[in-house]
N, C-alpha and C. Protein backbone atom coordinates (compact mmCIF):
# COMPACT_ATOMS: atom_id res chain seq x y z
N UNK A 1 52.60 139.86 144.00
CA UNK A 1 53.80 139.29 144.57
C UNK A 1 53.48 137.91 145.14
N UNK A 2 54.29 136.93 144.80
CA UNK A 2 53.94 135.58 145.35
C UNK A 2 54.48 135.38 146.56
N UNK A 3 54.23 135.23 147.60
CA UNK A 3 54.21 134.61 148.88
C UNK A 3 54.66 133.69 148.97
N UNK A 4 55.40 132.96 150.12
CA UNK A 4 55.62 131.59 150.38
C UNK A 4 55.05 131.09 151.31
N UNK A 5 53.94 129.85 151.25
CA UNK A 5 53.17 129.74 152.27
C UNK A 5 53.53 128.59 153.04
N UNK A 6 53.89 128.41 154.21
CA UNK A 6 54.64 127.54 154.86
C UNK A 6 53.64 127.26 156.32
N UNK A 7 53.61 125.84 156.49
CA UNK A 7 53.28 125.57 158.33
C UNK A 7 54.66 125.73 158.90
N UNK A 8 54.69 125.78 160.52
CA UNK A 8 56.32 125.69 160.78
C UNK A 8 55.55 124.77 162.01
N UNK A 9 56.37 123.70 162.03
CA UNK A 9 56.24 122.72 163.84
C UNK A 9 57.67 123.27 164.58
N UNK A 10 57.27 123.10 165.71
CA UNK A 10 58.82 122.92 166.26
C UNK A 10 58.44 121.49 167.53
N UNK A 11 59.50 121.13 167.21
CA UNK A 11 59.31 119.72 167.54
C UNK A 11 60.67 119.49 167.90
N UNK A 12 60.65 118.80 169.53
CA UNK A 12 61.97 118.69 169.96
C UNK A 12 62.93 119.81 169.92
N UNK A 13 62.77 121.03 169.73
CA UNK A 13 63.67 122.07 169.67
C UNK A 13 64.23 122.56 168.38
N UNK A 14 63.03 121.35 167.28
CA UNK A 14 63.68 122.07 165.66
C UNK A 14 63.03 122.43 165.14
N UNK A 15 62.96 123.52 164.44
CA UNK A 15 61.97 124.28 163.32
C UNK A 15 61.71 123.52 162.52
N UNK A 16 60.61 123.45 161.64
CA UNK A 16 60.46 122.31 160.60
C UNK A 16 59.47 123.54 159.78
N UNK A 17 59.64 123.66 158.41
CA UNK A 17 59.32 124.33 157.66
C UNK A 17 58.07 123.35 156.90
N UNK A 18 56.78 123.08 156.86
CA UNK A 18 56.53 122.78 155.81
C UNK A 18 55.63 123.01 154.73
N UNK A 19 56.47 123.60 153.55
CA UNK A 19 55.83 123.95 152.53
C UNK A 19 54.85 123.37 151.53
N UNK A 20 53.83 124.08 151.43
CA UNK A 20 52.62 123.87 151.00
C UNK A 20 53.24 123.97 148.68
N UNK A 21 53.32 124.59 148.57
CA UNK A 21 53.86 125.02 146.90
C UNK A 21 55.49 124.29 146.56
N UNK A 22 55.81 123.80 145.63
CA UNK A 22 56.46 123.09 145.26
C UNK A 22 57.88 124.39 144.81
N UNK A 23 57.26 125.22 144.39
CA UNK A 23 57.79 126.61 143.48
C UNK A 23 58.11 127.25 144.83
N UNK A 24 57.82 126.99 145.97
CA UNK A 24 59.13 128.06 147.15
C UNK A 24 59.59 127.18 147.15
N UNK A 25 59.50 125.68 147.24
CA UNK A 25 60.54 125.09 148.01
C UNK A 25 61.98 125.01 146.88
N UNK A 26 61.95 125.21 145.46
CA UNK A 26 62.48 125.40 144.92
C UNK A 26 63.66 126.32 144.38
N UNK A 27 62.80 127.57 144.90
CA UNK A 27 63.25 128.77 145.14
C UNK A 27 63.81 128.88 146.26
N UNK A 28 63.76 128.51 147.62
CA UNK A 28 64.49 128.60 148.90
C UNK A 28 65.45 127.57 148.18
N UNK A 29 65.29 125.78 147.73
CA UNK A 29 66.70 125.72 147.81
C UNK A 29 68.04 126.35 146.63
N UNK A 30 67.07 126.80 145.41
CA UNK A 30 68.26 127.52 144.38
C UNK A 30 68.57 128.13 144.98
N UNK A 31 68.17 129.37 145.80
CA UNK A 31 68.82 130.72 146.33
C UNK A 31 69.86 130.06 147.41
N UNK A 32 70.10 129.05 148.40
CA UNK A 32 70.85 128.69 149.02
C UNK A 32 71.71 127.76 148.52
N UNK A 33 71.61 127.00 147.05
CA UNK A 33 72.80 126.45 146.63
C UNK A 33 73.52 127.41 145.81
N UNK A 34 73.55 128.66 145.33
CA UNK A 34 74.34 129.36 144.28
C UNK A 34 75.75 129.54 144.84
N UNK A 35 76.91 129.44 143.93
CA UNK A 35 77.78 130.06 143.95
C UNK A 35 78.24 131.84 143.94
N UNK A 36 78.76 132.09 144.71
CA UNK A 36 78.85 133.21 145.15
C UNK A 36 80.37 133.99 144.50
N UNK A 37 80.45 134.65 143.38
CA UNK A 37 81.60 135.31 143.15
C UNK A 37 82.93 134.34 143.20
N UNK A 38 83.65 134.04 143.65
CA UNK A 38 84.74 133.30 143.27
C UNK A 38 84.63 132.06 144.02
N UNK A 39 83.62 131.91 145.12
CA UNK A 39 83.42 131.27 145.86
C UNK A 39 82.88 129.43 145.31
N UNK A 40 83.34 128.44 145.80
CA UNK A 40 83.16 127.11 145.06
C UNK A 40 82.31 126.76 146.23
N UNK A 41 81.08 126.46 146.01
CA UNK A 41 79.76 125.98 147.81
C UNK A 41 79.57 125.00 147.30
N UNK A 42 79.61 124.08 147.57
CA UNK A 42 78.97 122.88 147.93
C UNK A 42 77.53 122.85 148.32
N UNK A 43 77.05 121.77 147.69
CA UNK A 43 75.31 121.56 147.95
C UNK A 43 75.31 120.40 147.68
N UNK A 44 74.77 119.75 148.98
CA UNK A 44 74.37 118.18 149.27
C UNK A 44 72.95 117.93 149.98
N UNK A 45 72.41 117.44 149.21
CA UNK A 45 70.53 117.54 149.29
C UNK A 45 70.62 115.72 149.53
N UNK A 46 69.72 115.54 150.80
CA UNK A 46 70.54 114.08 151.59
C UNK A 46 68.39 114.17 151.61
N UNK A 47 68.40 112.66 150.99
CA UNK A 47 66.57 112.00 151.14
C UNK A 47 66.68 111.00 151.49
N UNK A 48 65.50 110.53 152.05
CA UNK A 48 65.61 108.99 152.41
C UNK A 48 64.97 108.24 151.31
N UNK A 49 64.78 107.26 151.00
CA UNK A 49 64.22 106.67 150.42
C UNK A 49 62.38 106.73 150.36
N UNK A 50 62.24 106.72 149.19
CA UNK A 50 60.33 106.65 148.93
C UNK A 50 60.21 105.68 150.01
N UNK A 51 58.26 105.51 150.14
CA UNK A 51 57.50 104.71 150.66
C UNK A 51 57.79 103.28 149.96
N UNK A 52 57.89 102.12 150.47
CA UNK A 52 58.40 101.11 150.40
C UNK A 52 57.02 100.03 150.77
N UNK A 53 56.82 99.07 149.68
CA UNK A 53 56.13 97.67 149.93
C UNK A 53 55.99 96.84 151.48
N UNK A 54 55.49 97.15 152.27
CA UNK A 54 55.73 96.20 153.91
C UNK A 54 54.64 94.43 153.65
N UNK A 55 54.37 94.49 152.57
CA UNK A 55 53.28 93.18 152.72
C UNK A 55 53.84 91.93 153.50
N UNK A 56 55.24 91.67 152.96
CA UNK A 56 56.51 91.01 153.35
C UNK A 56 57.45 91.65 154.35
N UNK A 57 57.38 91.25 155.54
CA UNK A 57 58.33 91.47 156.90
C UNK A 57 59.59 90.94 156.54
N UNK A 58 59.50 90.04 155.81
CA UNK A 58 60.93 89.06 155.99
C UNK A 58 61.22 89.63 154.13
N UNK A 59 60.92 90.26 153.40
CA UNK A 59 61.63 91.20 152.28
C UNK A 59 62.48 91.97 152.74
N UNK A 60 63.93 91.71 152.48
CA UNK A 60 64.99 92.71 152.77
C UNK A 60 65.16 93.76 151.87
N UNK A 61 64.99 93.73 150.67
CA UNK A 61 64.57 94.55 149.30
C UNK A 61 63.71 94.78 149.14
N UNK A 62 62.58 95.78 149.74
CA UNK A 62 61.32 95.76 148.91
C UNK A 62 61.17 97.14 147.88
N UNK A 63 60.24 96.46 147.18
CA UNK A 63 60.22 97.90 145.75
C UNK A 63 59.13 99.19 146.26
N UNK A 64 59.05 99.86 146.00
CA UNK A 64 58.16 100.84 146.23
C UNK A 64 56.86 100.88 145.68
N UNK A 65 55.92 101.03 146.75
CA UNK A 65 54.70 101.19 146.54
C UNK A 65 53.88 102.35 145.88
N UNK A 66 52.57 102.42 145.85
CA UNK A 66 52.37 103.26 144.88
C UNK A 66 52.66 104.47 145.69
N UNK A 67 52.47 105.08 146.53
CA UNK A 67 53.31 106.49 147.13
C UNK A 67 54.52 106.80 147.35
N UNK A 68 55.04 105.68 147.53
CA UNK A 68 56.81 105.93 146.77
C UNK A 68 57.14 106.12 145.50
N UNK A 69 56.29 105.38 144.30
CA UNK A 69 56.46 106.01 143.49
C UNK A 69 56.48 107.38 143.21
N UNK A 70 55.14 108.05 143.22
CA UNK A 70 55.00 109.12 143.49
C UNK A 70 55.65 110.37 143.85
N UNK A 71 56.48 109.98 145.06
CA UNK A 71 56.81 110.55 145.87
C UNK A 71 58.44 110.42 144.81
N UNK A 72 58.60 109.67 144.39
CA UNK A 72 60.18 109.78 143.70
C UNK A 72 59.80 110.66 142.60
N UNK A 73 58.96 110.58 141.93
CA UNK A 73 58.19 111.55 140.35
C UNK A 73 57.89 113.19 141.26
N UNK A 74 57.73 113.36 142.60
CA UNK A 74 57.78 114.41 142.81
C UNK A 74 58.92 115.14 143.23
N UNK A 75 59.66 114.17 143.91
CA UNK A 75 61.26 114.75 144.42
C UNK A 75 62.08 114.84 142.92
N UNK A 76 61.41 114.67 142.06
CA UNK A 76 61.97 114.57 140.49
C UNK A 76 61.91 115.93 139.99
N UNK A 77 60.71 116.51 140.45
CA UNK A 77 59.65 117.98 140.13
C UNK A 77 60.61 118.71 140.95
N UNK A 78 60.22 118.70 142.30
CA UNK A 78 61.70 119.70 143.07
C UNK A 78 63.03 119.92 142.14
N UNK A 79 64.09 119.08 142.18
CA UNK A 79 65.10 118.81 142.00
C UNK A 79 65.09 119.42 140.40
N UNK A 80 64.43 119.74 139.64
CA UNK A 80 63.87 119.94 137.96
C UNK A 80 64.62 121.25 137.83
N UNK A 81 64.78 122.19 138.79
CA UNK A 81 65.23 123.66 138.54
C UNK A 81 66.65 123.72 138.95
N UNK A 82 66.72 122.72 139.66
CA UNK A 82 68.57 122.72 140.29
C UNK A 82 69.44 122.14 139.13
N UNK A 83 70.15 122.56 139.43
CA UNK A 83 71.51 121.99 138.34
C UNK A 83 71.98 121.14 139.22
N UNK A 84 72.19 119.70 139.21
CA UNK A 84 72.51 118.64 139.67
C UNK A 84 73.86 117.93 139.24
N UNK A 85 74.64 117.87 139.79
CA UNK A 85 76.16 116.83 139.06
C UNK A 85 76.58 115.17 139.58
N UNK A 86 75.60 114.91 140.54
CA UNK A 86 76.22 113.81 141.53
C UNK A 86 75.07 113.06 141.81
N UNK A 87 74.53 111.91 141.72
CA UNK A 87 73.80 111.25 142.54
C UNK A 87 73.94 109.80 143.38
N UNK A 88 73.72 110.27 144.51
CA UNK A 88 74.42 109.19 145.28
C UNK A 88 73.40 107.98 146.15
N UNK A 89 73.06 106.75 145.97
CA UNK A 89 72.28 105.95 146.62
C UNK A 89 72.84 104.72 147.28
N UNK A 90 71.80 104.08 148.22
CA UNK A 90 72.76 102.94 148.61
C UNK A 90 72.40 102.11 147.59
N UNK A 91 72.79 100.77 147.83
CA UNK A 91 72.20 99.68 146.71
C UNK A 91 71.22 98.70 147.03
N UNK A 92 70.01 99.52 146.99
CA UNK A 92 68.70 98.80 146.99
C UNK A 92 67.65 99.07 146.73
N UNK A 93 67.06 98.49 146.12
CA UNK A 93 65.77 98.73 144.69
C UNK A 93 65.07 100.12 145.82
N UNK A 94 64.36 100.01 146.72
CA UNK A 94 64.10 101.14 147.33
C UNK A 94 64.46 102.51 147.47
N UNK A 95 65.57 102.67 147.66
CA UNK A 95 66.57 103.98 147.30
C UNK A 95 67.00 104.26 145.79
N UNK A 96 67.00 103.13 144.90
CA UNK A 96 67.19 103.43 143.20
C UNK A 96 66.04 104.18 142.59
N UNK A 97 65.14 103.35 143.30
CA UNK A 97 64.14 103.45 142.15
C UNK A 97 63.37 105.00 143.15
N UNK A 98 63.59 105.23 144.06
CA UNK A 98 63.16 106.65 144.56
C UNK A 98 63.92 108.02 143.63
N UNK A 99 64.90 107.85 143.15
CA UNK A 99 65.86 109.08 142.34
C UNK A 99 65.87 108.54 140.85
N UNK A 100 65.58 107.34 140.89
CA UNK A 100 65.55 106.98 139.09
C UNK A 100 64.63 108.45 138.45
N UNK A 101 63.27 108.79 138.20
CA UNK A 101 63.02 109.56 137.99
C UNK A 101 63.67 111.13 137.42
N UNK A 102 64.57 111.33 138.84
CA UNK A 102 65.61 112.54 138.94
C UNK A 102 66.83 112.07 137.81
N UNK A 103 67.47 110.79 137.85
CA UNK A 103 68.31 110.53 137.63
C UNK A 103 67.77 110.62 135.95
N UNK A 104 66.78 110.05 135.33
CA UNK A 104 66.43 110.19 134.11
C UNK A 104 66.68 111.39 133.65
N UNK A 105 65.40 112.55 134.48
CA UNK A 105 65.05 113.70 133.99
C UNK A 105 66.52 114.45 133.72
N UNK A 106 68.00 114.16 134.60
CA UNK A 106 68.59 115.02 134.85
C UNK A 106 69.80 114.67 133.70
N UNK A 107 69.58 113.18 133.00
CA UNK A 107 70.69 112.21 132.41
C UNK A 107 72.18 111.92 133.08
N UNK A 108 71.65 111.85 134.71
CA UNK A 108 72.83 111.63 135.53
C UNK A 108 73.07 110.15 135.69
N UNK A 109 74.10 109.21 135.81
CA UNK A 109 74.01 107.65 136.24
C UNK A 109 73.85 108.13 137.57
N UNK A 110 73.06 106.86 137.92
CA UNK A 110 73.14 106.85 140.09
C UNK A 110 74.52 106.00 140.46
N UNK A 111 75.53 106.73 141.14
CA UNK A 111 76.28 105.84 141.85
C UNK A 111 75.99 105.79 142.97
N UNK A 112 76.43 104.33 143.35
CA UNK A 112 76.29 103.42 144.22
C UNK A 112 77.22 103.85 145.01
N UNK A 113 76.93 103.80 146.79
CA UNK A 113 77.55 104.22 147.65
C UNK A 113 77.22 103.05 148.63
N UNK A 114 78.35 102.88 149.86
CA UNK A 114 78.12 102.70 151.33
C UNK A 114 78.20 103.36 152.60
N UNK A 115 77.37 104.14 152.91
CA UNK A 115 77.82 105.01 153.91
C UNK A 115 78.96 104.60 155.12
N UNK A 116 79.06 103.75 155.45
CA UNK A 116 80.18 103.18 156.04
C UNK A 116 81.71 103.06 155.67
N UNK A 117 81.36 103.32 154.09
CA UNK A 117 82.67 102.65 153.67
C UNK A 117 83.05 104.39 153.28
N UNK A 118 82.74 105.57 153.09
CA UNK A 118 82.64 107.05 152.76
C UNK A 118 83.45 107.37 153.32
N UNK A 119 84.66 108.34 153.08
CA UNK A 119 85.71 109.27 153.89
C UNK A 119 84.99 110.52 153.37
N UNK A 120 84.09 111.19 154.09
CA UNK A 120 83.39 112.74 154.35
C UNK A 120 83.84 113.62 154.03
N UNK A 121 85.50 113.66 154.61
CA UNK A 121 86.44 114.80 154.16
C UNK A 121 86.62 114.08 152.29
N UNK A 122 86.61 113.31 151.79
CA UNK A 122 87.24 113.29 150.42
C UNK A 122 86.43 113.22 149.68
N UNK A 123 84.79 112.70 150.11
CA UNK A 123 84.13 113.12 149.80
C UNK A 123 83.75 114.87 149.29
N UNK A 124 83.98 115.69 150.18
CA UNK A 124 83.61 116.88 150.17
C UNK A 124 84.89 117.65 149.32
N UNK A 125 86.34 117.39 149.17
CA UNK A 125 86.97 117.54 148.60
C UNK A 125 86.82 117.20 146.80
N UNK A 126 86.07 115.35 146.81
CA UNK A 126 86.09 115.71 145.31
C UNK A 126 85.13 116.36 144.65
N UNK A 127 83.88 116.89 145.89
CA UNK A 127 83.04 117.47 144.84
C UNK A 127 82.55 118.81 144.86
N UNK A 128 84.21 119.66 145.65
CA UNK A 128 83.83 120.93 145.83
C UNK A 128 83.19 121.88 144.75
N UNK A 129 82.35 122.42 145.05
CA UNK A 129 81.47 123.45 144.11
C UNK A 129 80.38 122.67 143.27
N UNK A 130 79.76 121.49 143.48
CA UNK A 130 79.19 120.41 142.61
C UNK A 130 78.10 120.71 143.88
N UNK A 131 76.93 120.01 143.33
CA UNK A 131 75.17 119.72 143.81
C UNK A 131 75.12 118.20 143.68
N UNK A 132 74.81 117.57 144.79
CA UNK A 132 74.90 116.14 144.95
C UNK A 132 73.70 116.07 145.69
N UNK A 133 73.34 114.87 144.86
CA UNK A 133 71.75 114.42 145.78
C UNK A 133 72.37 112.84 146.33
N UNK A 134 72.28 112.68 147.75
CA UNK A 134 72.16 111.60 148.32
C UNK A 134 71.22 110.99 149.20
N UNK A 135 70.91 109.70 148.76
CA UNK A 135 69.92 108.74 149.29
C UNK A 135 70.18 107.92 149.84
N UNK A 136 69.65 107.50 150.85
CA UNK A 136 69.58 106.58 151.77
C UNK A 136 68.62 106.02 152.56
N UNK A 137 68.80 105.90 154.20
CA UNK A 137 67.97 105.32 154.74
C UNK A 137 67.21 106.06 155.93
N UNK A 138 66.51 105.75 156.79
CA UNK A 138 66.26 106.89 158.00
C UNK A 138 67.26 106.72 159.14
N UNK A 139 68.17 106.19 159.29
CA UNK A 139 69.08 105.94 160.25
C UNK A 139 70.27 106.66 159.51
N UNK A 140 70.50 106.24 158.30
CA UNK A 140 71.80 106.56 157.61
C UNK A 140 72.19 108.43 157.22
N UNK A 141 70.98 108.70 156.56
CA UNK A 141 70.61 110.01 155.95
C UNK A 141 70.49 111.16 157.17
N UNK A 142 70.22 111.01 158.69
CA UNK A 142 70.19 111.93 159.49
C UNK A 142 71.95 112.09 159.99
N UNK A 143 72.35 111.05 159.93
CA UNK A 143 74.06 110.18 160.22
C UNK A 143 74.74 111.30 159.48
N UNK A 144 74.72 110.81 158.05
CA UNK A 144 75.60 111.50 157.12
C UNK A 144 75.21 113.01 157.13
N UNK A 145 74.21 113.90 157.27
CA UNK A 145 74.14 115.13 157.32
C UNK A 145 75.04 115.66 158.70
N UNK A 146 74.71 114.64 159.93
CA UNK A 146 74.94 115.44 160.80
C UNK A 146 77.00 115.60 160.59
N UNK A 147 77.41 114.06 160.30
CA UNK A 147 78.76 114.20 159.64
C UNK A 147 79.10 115.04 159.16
N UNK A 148 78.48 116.05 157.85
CA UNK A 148 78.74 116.85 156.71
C UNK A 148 78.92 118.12 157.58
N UNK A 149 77.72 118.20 158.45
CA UNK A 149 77.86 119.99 159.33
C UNK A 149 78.45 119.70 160.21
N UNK A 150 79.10 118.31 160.56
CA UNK A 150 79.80 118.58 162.02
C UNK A 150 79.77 118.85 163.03
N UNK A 151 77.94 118.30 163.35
CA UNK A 151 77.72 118.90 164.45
C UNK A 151 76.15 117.29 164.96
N UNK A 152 76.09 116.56 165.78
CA UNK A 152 74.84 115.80 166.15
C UNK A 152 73.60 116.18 166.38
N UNK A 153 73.12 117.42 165.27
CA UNK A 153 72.08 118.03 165.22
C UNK A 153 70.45 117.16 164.98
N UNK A 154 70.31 116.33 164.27
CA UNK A 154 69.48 115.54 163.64
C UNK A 154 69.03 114.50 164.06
N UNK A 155 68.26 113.88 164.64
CA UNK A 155 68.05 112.59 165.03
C UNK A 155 67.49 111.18 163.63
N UNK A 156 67.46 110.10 164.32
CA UNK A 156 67.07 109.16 163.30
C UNK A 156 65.06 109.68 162.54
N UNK A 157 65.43 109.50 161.82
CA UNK A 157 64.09 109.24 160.78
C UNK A 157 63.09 108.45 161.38
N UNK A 158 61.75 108.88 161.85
CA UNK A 158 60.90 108.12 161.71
C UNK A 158 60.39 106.92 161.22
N UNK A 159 60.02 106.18 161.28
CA UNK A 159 59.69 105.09 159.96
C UNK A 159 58.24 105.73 158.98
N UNK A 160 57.54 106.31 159.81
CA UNK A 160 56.95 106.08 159.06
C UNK A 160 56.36 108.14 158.24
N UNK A 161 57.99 108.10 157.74
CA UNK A 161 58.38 109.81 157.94
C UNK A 161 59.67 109.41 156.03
N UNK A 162 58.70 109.89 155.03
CA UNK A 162 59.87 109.43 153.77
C UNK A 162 59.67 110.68 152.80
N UNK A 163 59.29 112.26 154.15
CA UNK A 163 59.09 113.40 153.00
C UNK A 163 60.26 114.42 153.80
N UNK A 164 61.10 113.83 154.39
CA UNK A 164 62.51 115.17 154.65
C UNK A 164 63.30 115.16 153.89
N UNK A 165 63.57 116.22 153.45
CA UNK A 165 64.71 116.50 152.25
C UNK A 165 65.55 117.63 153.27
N UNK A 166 67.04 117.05 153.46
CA UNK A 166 67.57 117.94 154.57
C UNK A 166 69.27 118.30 153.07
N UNK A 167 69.26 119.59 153.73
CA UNK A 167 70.38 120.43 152.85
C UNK A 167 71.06 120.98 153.08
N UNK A 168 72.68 120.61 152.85
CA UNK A 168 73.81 120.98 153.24
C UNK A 168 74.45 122.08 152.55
N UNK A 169 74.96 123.33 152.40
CA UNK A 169 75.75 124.22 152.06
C UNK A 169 76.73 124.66 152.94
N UNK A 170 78.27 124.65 152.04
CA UNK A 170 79.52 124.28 152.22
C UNK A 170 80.11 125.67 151.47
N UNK A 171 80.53 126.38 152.27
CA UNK A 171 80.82 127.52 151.14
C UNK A 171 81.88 128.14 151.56
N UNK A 172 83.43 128.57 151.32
CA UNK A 172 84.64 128.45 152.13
C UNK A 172 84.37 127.93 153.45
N UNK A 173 83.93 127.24 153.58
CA UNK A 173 84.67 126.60 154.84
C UNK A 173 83.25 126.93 155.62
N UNK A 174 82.41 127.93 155.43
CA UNK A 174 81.49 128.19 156.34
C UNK A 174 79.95 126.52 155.96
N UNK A 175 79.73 126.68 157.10
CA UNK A 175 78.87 125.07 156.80
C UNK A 175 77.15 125.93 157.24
N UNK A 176 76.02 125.97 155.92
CA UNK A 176 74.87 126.19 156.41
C UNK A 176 74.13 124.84 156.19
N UNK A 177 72.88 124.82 157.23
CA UNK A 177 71.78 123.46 156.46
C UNK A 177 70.76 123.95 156.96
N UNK A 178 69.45 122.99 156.94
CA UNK A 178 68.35 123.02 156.52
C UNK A 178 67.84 122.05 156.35
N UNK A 179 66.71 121.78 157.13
CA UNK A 179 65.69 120.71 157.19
C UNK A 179 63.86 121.07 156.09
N UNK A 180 63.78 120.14 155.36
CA UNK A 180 62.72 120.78 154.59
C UNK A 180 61.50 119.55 154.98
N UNK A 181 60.81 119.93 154.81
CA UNK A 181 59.18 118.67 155.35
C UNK A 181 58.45 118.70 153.77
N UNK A 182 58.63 117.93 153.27
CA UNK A 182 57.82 117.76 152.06
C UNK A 182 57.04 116.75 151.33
N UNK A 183 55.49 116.80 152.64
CA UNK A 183 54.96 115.57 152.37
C UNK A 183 54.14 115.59 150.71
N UNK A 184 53.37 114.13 150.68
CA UNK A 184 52.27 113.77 149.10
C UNK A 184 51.35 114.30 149.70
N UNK A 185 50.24 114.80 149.23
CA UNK A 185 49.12 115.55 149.58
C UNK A 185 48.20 114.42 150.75
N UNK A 186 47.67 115.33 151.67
CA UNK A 186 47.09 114.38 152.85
C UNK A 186 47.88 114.14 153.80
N UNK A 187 49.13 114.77 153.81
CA UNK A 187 50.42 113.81 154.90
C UNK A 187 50.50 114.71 155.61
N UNK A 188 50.01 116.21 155.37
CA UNK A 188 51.16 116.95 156.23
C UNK A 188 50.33 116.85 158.39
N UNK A 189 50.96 116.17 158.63
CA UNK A 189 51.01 116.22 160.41
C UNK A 189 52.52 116.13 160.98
N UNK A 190 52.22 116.71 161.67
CA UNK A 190 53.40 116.77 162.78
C UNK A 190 53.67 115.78 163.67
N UNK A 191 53.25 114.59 163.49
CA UNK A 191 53.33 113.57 164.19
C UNK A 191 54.35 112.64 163.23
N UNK A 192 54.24 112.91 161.86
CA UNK A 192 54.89 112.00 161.23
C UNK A 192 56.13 112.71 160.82
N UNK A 193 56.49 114.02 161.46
CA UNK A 193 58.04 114.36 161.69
C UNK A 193 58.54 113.77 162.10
């Protein structure tokens, strides 16, 4: 029988799961996005953007470095077993090129979003019963989840923190989520929650 082998932090008063095997974290999130009997759930899987180029302070665009790459080719590997319909990023080479990967493997286009400019409710209306991956930023991505559950659960993103994959399920009306820690090998501390 396979096991799921997990560290857990609690930090600030939140559980933080983080899984060691790629294959639970997969399995925890299929089993919590399925549709249920007549039921239409919603699943919104909210990342921040890969590890990003800093050589340049004054780069407002920077491209991703070699662990952002990476790190997008692995959130590619996750995402590989889900049935996906939606992908949502802001518009900047950093956040594209983190889901390009996904977006290939899955033959989805990435649309372009502004979190500012988003109505939440019509959002969630047009894509009842659909799996949407959205990307963003560490300020933006804790924002929009906490929007989705309706509740100021989440704080801002670390900077130097680009392995949370946090997950929304919407299922009549009932709202579950989930915070996942899913660092590149060598990362996992609790400091960089």
């Amino acid at each position: 029988m396979l096991r799921y082998k997990s560290d857990e932090f609690n930090i600030n008063g939140y559980k933080i799961l983080v899984y060691k095997y790629i294959l639970s974290l997969i399995t925890v999130i299929g089993f919590f996005s399925c549709n249920y009997g007549d039921k239409k759930c919603t699943s919104v899987y909210l990342i921040r953007h890969a590890e990003k180029i800093r050589t340049d302070k004054n780069e407002k665009d920077p491209l991703l470095n070699k662990s952002g790459l990476l790190r997008a080719q692995k959130w590619s590997e996750i995402f590989e077993k889900i049935e996906i319909n939606k992908i949502l990023s802001t518009d900047t080479k950093r956040t594209i090129s983190t889901v390009i990967p996904t977006s290939e493997e899955k033959k989805i286009k990435i649309d372009l979003y502004r979190p500012e400019n988003i109505s939440y409710d019509s959002f969630l209306k047009e894509n009842k019963g659909q799996r949407v991956i959205i990307v963003g930023h560490s300020n933006t991505i804790p924002e929009t989840t906490n929007i989705l559950i309706k509740n100021n659960f989440y704080n801002q993103i670390k900077d130097n923190n680009n392995s949370n994959l946090y997950f929304v399920n919407i299922c009549d009306g009932i709202i579950s989520h989930e915070l996942f820690y899913y660092p590149l090998e060598g990362q996992i501390t609790k400091d960089s929650i």
